[in-house]
N, C-alpha and C. Protein backbone atom coordinates (compact mmCIF):
# COMPACT_ATOMS: atom_id res chain seq x y z
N UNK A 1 -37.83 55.93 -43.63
CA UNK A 1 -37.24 55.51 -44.91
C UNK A 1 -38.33 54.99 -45.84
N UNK A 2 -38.58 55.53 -46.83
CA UNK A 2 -39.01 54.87 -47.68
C UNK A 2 -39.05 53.32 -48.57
N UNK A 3 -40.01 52.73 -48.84
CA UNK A 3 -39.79 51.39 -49.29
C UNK A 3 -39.74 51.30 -50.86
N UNK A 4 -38.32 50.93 -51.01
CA UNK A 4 -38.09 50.89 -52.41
C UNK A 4 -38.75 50.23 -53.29
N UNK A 5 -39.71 49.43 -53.08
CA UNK A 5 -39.87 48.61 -54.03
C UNK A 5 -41.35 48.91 -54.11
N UNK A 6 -42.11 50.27 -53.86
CA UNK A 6 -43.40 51.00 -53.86
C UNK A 6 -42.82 51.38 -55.64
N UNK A 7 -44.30 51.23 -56.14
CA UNK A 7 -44.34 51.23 -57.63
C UNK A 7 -44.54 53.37 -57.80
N UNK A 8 -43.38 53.87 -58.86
CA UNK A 8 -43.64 54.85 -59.54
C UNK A 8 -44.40 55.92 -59.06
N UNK A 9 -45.93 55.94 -59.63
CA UNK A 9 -47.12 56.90 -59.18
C UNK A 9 -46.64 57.05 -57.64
N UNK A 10 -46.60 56.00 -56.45
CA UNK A 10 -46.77 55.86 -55.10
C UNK A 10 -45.62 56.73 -54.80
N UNK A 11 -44.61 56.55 -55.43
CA UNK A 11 -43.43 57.35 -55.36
C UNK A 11 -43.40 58.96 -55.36
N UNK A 12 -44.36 59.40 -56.76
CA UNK A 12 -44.87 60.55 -57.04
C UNK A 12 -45.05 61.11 -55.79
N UNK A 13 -46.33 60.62 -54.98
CA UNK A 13 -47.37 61.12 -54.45
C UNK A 13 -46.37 61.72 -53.37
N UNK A 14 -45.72 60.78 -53.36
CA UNK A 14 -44.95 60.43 -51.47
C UNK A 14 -43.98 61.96 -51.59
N UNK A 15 -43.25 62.27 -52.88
CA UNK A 15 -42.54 63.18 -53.44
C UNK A 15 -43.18 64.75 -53.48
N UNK A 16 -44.20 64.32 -54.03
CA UNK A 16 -45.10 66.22 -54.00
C UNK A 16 -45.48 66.15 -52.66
N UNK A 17 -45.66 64.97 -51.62
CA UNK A 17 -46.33 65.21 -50.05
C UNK A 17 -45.05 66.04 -49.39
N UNK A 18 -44.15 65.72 -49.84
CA UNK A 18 -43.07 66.49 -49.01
C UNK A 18 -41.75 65.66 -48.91
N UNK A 19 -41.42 64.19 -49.40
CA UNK A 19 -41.12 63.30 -48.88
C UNK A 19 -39.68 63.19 -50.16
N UNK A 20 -38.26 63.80 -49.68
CA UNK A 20 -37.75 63.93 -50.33
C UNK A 20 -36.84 62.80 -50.90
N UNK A 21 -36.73 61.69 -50.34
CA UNK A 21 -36.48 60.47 -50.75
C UNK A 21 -36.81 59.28 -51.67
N UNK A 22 -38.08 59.55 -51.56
CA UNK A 22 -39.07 59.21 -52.99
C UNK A 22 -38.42 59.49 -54.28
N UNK A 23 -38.27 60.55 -54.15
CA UNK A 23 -37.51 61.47 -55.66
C UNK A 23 -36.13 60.38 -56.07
N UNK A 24 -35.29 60.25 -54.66
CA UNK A 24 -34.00 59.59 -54.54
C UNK A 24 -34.18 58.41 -55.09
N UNK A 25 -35.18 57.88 -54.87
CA UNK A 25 -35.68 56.25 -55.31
C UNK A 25 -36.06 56.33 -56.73
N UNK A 26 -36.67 57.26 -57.04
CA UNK A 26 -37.14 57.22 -58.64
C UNK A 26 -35.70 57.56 -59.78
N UNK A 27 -35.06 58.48 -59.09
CA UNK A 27 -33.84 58.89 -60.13
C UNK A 27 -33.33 57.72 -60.17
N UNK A 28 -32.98 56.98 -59.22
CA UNK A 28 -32.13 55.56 -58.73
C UNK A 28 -32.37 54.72 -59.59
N UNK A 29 -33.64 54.50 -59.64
CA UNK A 29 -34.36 53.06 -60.69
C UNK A 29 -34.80 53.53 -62.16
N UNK A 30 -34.55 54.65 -62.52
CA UNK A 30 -34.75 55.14 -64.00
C UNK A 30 -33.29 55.60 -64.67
N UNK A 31 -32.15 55.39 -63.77
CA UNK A 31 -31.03 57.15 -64.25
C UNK A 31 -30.74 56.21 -65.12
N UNK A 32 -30.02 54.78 -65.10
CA UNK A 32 -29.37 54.15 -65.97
C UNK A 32 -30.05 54.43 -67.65
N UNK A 33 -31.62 54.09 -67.77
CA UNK A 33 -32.65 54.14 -68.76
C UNK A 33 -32.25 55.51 -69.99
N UNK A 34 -32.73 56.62 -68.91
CA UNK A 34 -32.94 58.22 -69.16
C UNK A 34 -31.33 58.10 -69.52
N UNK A 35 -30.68 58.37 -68.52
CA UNK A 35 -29.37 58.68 -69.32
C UNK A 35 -28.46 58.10 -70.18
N UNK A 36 -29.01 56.54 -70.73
CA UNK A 36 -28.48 55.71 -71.68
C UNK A 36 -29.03 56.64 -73.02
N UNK A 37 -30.27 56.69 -72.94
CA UNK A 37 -30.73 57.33 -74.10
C UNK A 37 -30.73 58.85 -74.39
N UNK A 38 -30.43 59.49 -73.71
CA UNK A 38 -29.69 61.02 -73.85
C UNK A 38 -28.53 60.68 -74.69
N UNK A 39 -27.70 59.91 -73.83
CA UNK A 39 -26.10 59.80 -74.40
C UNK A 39 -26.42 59.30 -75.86
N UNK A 40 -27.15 58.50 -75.59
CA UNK A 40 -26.84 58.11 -77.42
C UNK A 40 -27.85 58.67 -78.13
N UNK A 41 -27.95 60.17 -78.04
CA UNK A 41 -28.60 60.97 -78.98
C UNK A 41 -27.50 61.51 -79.09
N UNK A 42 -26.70 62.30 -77.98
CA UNK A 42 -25.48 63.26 -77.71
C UNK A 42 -24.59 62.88 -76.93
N UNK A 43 -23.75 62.07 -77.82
CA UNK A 43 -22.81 60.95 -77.05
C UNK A 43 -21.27 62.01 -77.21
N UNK A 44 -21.60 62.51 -75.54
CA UNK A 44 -20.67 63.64 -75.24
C UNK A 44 -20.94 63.53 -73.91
N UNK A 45 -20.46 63.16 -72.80
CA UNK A 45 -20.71 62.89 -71.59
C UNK A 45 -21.27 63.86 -70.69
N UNK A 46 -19.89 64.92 -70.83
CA UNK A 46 -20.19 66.41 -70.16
C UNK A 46 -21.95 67.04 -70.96
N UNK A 47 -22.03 67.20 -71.81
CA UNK A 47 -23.24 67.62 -72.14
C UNK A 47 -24.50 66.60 -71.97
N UNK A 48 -24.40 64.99 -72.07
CA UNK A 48 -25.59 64.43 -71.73
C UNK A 48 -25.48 64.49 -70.38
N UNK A 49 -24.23 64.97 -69.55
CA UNK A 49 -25.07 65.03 -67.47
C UNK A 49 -25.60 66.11 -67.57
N UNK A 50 -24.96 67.32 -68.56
CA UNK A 50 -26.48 68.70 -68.28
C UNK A 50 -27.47 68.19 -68.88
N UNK A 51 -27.81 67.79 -69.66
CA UNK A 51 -29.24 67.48 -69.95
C UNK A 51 -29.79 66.46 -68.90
N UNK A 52 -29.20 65.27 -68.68
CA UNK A 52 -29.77 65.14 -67.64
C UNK A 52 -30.20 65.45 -66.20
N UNK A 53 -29.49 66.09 -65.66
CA UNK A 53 -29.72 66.89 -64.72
C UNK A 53 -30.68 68.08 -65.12
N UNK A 54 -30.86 68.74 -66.06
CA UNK A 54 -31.89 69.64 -66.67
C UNK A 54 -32.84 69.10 -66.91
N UNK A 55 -32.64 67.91 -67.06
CA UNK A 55 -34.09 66.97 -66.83
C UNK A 55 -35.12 66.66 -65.66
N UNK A 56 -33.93 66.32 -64.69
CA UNK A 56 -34.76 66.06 -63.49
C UNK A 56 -35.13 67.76 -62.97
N UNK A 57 -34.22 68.71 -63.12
CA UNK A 57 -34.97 70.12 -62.41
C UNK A 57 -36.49 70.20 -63.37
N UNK A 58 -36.31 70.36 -64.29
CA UNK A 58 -37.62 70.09 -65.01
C UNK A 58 -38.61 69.29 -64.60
N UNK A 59 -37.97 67.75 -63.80
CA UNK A 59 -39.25 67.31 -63.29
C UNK A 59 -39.48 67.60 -62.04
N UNK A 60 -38.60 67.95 -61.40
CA UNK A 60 -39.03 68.45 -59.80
C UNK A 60 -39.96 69.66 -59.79
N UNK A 61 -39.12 70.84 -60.84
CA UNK A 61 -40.53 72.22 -61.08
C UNK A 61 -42.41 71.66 -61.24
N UNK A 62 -41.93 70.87 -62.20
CA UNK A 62 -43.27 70.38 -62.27
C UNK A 62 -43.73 69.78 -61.47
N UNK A 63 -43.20 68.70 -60.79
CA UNK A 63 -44.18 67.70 -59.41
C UNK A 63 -44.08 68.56 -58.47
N UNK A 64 -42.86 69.88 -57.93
CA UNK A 64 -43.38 70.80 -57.47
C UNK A 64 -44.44 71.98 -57.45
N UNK A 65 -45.03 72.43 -58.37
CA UNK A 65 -45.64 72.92 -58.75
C UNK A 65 -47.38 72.24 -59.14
N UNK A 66 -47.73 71.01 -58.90
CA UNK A 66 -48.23 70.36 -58.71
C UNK A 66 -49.40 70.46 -60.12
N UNK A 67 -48.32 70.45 -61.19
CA UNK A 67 -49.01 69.97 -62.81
C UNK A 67 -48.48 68.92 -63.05
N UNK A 68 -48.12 67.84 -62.53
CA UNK A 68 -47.91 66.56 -63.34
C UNK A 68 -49.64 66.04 -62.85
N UNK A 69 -49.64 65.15 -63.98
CA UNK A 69 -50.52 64.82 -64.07
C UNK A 69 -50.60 63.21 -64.97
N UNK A 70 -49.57 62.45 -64.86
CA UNK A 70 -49.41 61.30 -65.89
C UNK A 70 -49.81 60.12 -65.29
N UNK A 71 -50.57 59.45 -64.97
CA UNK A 71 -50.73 59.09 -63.30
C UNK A 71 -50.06 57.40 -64.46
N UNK A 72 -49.51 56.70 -63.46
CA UNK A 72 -48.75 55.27 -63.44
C UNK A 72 -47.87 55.49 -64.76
N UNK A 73 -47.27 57.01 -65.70
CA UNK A 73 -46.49 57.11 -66.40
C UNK A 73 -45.32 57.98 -66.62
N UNK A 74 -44.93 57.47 -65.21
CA UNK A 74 -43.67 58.37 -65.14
C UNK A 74 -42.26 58.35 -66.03
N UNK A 75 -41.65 57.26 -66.07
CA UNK A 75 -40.78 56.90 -66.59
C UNK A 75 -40.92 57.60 -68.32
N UNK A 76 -42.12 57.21 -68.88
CA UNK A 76 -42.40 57.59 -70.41
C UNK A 76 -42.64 59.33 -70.61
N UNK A 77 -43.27 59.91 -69.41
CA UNK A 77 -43.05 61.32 -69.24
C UNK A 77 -41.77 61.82 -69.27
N UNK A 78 -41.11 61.15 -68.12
CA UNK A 78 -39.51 62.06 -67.81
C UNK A 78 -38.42 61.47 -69.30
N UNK A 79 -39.11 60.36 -69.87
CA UNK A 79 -38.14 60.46 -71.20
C UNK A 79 -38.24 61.30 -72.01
N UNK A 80 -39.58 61.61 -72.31
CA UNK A 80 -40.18 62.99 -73.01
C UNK A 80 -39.50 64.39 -72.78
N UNK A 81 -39.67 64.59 -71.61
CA UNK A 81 -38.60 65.57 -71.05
C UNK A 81 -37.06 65.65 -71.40
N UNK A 82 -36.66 64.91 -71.32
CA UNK A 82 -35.29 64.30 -71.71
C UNK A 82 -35.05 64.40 -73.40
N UNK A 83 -36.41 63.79 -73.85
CA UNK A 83 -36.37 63.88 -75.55
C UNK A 83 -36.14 65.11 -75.97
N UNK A 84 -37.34 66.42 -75.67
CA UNK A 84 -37.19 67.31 -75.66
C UNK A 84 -35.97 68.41 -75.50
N UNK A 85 -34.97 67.94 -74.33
CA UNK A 85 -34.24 68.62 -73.91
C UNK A 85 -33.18 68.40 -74.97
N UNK A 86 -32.62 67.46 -75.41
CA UNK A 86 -32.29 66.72 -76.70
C UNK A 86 -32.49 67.68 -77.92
N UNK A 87 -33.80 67.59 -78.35
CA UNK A 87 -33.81 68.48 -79.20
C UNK A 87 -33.57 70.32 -79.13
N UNK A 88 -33.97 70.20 -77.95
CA UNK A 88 -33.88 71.62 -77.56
C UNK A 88 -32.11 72.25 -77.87
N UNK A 89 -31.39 70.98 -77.41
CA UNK A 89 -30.19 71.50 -77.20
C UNK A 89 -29.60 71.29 -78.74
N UNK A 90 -29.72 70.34 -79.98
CA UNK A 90 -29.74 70.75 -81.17
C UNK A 90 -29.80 71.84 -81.41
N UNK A 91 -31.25 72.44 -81.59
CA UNK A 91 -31.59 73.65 -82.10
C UNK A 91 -30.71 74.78 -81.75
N UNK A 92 -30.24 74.70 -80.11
CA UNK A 92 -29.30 75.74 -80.20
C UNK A 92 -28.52 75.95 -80.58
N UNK A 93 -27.93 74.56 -80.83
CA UNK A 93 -26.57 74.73 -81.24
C UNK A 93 -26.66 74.25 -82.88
N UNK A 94 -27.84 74.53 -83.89
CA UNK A 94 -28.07 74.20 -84.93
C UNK A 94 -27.26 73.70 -86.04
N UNK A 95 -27.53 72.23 -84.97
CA UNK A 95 -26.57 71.08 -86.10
C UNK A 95 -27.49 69.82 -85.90
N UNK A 96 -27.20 68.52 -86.22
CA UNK A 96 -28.54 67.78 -86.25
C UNK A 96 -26.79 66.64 -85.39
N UNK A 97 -27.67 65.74 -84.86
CA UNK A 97 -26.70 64.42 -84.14
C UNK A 97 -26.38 64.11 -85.33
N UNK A 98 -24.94 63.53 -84.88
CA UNK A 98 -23.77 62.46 -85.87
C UNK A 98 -24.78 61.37 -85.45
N UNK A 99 -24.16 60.28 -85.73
CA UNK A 99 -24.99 58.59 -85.72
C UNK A 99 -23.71 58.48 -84.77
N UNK A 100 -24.51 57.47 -83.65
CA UNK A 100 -22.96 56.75 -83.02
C UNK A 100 -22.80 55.67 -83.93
N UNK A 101 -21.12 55.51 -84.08
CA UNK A 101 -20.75 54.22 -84.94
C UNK A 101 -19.86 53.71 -83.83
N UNK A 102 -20.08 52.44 -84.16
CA UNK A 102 -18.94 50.96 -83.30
C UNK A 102 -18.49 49.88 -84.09
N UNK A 103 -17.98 49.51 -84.03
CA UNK A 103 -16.78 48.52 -85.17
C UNK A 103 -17.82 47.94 -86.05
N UNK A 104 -18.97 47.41 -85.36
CA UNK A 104 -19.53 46.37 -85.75
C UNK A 104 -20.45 46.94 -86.17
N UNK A 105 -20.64 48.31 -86.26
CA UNK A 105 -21.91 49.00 -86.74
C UNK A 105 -22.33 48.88 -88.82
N UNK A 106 -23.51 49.00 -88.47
CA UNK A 106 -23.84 48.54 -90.26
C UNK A 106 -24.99 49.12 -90.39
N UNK A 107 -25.05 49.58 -91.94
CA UNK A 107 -26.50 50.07 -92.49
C UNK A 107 -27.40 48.96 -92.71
N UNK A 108 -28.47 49.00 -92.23
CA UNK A 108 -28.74 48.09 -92.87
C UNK A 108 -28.43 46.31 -93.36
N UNK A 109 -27.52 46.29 -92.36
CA UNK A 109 -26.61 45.35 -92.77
C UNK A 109 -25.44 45.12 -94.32
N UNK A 110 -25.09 46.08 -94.58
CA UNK A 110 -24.01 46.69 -95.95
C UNK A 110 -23.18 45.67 -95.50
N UNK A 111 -22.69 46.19 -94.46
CA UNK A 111 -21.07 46.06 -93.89
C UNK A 111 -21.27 44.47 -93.21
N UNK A 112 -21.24 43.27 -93.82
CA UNK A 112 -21.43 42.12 -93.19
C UNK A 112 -20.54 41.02 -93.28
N UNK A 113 -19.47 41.56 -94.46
CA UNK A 113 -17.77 40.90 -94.38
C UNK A 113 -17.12 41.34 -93.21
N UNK A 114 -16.41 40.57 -91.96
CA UNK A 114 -15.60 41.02 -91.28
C UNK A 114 -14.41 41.17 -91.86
N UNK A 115 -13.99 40.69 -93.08
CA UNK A 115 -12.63 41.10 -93.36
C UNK A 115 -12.44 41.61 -94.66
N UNK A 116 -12.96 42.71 -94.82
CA UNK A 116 -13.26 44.21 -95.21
C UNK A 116 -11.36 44.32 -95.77
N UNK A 117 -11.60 44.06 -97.37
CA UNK A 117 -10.22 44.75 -97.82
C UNK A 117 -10.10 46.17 -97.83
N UNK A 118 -9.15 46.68 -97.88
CA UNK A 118 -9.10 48.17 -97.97
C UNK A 118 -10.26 48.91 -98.63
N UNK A 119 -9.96 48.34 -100.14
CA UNK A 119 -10.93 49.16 -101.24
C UNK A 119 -12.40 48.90 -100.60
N UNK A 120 -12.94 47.49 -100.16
CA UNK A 120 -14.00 47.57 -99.77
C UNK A 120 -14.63 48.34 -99.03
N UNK A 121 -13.28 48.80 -97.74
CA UNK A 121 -13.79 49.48 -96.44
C UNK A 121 -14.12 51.24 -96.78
N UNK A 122 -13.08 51.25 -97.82
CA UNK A 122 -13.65 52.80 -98.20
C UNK A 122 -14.79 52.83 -98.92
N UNK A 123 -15.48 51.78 -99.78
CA UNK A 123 -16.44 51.96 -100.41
C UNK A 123 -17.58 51.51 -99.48
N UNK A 124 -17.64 51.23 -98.36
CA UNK A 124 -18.50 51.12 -97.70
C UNK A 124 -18.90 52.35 -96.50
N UNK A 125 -17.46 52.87 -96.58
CA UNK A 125 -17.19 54.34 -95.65
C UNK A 125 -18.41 55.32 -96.25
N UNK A 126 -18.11 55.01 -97.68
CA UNK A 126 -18.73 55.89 -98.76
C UNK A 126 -20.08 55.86 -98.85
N UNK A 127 -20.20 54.80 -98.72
CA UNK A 127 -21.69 54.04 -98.94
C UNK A 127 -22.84 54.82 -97.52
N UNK A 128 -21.82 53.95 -96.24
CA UNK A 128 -22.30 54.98 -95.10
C UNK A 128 -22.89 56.67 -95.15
N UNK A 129 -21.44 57.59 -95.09
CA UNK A 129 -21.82 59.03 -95.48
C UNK A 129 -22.91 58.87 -96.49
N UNK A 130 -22.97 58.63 -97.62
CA UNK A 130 -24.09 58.85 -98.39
C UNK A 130 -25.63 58.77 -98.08
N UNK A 131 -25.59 57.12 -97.25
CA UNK A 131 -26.98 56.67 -96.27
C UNK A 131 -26.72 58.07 -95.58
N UNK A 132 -26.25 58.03 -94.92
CA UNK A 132 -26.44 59.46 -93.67
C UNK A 132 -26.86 60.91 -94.70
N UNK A 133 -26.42 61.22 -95.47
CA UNK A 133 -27.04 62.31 -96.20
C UNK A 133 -28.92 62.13 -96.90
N UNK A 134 -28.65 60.96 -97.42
CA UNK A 134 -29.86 60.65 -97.60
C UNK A 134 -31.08 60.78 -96.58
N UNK A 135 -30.57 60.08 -95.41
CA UNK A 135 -31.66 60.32 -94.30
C UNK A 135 -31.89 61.84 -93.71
N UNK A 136 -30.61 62.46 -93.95
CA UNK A 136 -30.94 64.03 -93.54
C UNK A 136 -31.78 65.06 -94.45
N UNK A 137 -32.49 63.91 -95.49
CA UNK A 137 -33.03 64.99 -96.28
C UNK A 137 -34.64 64.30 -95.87
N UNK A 138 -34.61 63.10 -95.25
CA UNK A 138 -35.95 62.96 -94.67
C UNK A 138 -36.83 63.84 -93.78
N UNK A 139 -38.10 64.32 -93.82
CA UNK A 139 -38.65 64.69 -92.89
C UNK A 139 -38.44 64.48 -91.37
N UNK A 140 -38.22 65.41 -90.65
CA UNK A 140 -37.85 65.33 -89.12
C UNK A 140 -38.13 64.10 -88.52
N UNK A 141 -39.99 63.69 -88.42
CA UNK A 141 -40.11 62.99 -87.56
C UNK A 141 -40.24 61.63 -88.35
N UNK A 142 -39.92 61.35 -89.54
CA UNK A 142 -39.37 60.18 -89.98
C UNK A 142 -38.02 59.78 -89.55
N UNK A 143 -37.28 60.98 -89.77
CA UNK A 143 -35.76 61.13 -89.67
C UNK A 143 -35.48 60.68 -88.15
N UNK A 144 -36.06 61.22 -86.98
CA UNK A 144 -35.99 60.85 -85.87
C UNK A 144 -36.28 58.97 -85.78
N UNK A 145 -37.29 58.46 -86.39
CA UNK A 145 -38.26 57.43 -85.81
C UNK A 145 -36.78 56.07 -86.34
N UNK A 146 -36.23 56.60 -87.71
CA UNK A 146 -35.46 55.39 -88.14
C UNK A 146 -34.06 55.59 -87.12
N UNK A 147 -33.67 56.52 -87.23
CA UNK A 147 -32.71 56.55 -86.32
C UNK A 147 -32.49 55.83 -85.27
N UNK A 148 -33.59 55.95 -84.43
CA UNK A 148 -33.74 55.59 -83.37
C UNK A 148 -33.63 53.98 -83.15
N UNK A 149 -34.89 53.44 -84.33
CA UNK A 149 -34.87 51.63 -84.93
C UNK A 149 -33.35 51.64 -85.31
N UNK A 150 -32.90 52.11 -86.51
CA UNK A 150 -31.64 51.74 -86.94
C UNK A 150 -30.21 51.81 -86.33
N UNK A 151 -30.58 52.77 -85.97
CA UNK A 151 -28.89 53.42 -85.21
C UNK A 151 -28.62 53.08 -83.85
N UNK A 152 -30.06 53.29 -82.89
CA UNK A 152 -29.96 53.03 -81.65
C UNK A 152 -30.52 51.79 -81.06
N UNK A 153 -30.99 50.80 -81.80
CA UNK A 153 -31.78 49.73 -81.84
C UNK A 153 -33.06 49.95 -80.73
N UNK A 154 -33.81 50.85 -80.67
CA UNK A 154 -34.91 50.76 -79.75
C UNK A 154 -35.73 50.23 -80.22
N UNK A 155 -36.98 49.85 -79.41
CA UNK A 155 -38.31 48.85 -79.82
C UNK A 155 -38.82 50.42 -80.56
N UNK A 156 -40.00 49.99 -81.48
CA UNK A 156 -40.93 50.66 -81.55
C UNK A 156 -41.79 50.66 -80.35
N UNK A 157 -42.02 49.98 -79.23
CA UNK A 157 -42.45 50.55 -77.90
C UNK A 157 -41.59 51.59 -77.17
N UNK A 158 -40.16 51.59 -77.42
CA UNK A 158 -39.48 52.49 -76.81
C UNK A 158 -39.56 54.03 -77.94
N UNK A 159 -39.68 53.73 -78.73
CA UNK A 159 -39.69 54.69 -79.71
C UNK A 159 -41.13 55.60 -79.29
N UNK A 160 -41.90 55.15 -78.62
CA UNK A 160 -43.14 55.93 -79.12
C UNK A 160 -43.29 56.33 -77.71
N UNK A 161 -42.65 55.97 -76.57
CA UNK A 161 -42.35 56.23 -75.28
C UNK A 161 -42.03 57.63 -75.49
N UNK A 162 -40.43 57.37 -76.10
CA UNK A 162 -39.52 58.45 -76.37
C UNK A 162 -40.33 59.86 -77.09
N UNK A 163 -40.97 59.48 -77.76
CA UNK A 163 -41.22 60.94 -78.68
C UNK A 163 -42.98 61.13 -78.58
N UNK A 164 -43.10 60.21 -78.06
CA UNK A 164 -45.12 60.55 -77.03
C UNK A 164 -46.00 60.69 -78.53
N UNK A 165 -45.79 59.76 -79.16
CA UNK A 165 -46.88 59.24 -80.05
C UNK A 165 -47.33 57.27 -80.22
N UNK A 166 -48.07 57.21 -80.76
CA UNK A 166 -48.55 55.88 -80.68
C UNK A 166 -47.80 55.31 -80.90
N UNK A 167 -47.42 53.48 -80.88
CA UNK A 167 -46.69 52.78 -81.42
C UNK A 167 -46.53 52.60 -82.50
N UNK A 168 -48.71 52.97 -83.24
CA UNK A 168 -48.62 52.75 -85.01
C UNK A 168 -48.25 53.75 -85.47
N UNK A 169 -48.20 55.15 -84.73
CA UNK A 169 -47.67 56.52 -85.86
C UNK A 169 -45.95 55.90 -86.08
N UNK A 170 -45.50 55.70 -84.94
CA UNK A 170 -44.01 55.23 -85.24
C UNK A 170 -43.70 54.29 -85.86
N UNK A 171 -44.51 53.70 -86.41
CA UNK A 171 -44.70 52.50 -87.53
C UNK A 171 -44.84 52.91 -88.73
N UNK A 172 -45.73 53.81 -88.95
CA UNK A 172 -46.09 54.88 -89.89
C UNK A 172 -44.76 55.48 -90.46
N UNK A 173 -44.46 56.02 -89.24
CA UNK A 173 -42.57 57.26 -89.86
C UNK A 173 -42.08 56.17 -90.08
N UNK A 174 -41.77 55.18 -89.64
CA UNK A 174 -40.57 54.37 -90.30
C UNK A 174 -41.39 53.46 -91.65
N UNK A 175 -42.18 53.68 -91.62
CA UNK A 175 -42.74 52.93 -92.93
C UNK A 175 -42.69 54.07 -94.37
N UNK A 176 -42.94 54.88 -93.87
CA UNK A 176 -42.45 56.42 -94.34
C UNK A 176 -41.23 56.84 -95.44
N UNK A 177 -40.57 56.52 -93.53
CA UNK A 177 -39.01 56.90 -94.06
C UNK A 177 -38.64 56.37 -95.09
N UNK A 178 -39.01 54.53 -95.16
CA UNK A 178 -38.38 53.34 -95.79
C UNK A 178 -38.65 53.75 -97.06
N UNK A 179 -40.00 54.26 -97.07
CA UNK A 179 -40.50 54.78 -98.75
C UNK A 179 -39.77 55.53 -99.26
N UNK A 180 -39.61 56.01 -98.51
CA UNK A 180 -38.73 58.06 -98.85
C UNK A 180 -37.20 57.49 -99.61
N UNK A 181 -36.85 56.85 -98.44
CA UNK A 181 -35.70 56.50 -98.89
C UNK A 181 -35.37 55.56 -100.15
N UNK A 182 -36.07 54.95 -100.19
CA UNK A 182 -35.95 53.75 -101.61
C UNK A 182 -36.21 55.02 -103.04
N UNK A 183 -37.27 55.88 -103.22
CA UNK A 183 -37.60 56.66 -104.23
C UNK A 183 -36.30 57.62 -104.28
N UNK A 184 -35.34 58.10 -103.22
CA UNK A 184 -34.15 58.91 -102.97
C UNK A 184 -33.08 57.92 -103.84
N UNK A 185 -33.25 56.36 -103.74
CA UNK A 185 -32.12 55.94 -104.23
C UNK A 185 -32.75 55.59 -105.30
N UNK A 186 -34.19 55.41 -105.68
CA UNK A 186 -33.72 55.08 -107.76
C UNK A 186 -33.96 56.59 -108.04
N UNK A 187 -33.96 57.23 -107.43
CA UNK A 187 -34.22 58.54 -108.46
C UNK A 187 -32.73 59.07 -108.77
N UNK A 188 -31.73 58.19 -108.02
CA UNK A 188 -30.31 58.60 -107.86
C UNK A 188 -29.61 57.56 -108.34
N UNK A 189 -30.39 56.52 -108.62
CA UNK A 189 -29.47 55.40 -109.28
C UNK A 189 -28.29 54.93 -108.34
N UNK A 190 -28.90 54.83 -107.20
CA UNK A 190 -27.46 54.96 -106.28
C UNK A 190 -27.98 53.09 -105.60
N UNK A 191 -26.39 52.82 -105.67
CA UNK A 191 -25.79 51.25 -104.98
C UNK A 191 -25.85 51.31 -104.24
N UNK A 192 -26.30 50.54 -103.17
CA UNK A 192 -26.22 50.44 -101.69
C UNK A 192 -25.30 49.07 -101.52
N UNK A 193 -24.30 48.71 -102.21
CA UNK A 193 -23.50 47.40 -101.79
C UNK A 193 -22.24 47.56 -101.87
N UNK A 194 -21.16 46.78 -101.68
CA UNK A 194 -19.86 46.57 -102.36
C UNK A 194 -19.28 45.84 -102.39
């Protein structure tokens, strides 16, 4: 039996030696992670377990095949994989992710009355869709980087995990985006309140 509490890489090794339990231990202590953040790209259950599961065959081909090569960065690899698969599965089906929304969800903080009269709640409905169009006219990997800060609350350490660039490029896109977006709303004269 393997000892669970052997760090990652050790896990690797034990896994390409032949040692099929290793693998069992790594899915174990990452699935919650990987598949939190699938789902809330493509918060559809049945389709984030194929991607995840298309994830891990993806990483078994590879540690089978004996090209991994990330040594003490597994976890930030197999999210990559996962990121990828994400986008991959967009493209096929060429539509871009909805935003997940929850009661309490807000742009920006817009929506910060809990007791939202009618007229308010539609003009903030409004307000929403509009933010969301706006950001779809951002460049991809801006468009990705705020999302991720805004919608999904990740660190910019998780962010740069996720999409395998530095912490400052992902500082960069969202510094970016923020620009993009402010010149989108005076060039539109558009309210962001209500």
């Amino acid at each position: 039996m393997v000892n669970i509490q052997l760090p990652d890489a050790t896990l690797v090794t034990q896994y390409i030696a032949g040692d099929e339990d290793a693998l069992a231990i790594l899915i174990k202590r990452h699935q919650s992670k990987i598949y939190g953040f699938i789902y809330s790209k493509i918060p559809d259950r049945e389709v984030t377990n194929d991607v995840f599961q298309d994830t891990f065959i993806k990483v078994i081909k590879t540690l089978k095949s004996n090209s991994y090569n990330e040594e003490g960065k597994f976890l930030p690899w197999v999210m990559r994989i996962s990121h990828n698969l994400v986008v991959d599965h967009y493209r096929k089906n060429k539509k871009m992710p909805m935003f997940r929304e929850t009661e309490e969800f807000s742009i920006f903080s817009i929506m910060s009355d809990d007791s939202l009269t009618i007229e308010n709640k539609i003009i903030a409905d409004q307000v929403q869709m509009d933010l969301k169009k706006l950001i779809e006219e951002l460049p991809a990997d801006q468009k990705e980087v705020l999302v991720m800060r805004m919608y999904q609350d990740m660190s910019f350490k998780e962010i740069s995990e996720c999409t395998g660039v530095s912490i400052n490029t992902a500082l960069g896109r969202m510094r970016y985006a923020l620009m993009n977006l402010r010149k989108v709303i005076d060039k539109h004269q558009i309210v962001l309140t209500n």
